[in-house]
C-alpha atoms as a PDB file:
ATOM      1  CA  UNK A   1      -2.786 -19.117  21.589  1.00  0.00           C
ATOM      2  CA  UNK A   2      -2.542 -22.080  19.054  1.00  0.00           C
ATOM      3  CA  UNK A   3      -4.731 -22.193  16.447  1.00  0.00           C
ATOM      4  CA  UNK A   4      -7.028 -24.906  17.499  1.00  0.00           C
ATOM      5  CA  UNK A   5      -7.827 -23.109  20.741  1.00  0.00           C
ATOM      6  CA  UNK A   6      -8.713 -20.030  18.515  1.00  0.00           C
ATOM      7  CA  UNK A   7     -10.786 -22.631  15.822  1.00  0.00           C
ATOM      8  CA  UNK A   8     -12.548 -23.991  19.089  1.00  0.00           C
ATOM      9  CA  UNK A   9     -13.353 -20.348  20.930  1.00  0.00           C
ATOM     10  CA  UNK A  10     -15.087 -19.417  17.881  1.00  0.00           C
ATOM     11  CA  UNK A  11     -17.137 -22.536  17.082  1.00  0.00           C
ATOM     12  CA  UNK A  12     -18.025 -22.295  20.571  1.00  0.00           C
ATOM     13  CA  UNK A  13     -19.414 -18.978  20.014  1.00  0.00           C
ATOM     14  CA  UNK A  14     -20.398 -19.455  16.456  1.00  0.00           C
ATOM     15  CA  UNK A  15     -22.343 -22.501  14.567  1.00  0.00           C
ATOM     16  CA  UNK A  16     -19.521 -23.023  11.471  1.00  0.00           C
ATOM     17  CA  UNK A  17     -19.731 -25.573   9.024  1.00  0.00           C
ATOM     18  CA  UNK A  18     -16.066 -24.923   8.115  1.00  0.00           C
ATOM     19  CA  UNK A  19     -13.322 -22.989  10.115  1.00  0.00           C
ATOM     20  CA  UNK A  20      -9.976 -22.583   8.713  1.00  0.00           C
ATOM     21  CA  UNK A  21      -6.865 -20.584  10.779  1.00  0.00           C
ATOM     22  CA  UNK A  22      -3.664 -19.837  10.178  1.00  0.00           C
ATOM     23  CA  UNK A  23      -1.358 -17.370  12.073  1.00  0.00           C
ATOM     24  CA  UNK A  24       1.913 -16.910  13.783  1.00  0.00           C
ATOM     25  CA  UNK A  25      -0.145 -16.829  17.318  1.00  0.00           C
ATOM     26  CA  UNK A  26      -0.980 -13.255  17.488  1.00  0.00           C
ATOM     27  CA  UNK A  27      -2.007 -12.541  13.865  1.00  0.00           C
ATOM     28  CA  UNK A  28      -4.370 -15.029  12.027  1.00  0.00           C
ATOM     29  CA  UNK A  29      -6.573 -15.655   8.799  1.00  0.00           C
ATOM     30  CA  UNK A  30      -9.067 -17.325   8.757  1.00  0.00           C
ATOM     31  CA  UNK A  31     -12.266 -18.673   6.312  1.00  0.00           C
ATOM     32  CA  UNK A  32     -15.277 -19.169   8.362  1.00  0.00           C
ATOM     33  CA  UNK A  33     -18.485 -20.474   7.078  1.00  0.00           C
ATOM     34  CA  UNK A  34     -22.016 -20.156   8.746  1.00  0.00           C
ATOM     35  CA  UNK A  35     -25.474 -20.177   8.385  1.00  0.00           C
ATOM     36  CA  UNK A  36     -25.185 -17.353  11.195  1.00  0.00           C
ATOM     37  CA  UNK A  37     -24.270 -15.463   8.029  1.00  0.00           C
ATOM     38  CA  UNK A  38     -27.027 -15.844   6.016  1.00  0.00           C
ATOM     39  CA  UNK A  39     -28.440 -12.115   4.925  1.00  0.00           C
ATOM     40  CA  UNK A  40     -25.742 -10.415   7.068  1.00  0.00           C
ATOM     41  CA  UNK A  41     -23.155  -7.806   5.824  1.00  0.00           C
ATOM     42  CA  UNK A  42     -19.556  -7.737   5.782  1.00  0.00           C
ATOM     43  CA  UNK A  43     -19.493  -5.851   8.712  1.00  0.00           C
ATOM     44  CA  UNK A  44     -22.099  -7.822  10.346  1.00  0.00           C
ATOM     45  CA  UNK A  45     -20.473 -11.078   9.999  1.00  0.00           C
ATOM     46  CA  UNK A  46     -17.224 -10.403  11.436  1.00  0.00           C
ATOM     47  CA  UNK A  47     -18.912  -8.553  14.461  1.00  0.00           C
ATOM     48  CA  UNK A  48     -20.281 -12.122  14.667  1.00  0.00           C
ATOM     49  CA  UNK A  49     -17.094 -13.699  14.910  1.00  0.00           C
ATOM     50  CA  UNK A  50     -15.497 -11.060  16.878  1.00  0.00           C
ATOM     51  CA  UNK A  51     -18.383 -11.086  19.605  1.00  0.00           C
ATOM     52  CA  UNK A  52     -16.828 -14.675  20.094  1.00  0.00           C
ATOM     53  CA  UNK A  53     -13.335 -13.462  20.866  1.00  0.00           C
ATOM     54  CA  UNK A  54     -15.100 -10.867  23.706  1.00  0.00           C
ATOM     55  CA  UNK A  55     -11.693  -9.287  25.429  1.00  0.00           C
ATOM     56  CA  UNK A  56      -8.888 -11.809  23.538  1.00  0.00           C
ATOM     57  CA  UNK A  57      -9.028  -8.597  20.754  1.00  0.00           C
ATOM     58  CA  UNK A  58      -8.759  -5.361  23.818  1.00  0.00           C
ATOM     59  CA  UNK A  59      -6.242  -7.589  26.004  1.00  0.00           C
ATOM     60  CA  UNK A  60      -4.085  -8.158  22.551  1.00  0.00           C
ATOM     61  CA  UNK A  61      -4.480 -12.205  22.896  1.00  0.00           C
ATOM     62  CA  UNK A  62      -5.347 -11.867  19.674  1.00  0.00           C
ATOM     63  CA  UNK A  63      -3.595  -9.228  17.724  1.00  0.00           C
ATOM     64  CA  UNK A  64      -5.285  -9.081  14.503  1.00  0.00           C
ATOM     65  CA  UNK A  65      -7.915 -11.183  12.893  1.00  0.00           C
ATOM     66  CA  UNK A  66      -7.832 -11.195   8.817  1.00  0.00           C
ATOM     67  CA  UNK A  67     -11.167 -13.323   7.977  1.00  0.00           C
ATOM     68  CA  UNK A  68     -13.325 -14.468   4.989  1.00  0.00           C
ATOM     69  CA  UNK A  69     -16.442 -15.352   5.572  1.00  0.00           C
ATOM     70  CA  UNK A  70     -18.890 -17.610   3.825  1.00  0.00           C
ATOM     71  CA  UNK A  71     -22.823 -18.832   4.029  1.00  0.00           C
ATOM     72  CA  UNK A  72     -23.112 -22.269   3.333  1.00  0.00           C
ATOM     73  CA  UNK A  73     -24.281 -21.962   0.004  1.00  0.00           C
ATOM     74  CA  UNK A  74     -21.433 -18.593  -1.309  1.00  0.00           C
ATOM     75  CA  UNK A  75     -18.870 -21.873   0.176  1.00  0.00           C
ATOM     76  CA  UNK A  76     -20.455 -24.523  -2.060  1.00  0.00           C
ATOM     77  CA  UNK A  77     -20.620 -21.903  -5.003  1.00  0.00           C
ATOM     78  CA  UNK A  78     -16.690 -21.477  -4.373  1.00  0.00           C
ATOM     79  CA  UNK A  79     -14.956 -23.241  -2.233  1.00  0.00           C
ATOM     80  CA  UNK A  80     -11.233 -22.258  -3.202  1.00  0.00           C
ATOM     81  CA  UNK A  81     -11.938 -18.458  -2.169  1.00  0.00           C
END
């Protein structure tokens, strides 16, 4: 999986003002920010963003997902996190 079919799986999934990836294919980092995140938890948010994955995370498509994620307004706050 490239990244840019990963970026566009979860912005399919997810309403992001700002999706960043990188990875080797199987393992990937990302920064993620959405109002989808506003008054969530940690946990909560990336059970967001791995609802959009469904299987790619059981059927290893996706190995491992490292992500920060960001409201709108924590991204505008600081951006270089």
């Amino acid at each position: 999986m490239t990244s840019e079919e990963l970026k566009a799986i979860i912005a399919a999934g997810l309403p992001c003002e700002y999706v960043e990836l990188s990875g080797d294919g199987r393992h990937w980092y990302a920064t993620i920010v959405s109002a989808a995140f506003e008054g969530k938890r940690l946990i909560q948010r990336h059970q967001k963003v791995y609802a959009t994955l469904g299987t790619r995370m059981q059927t290893d498509e996706v190995h491992a997902l490292s992500m920060k994620t960001y409201t709108p307004a924590e991204w505008a706050a600081n951006p270089q996190s």
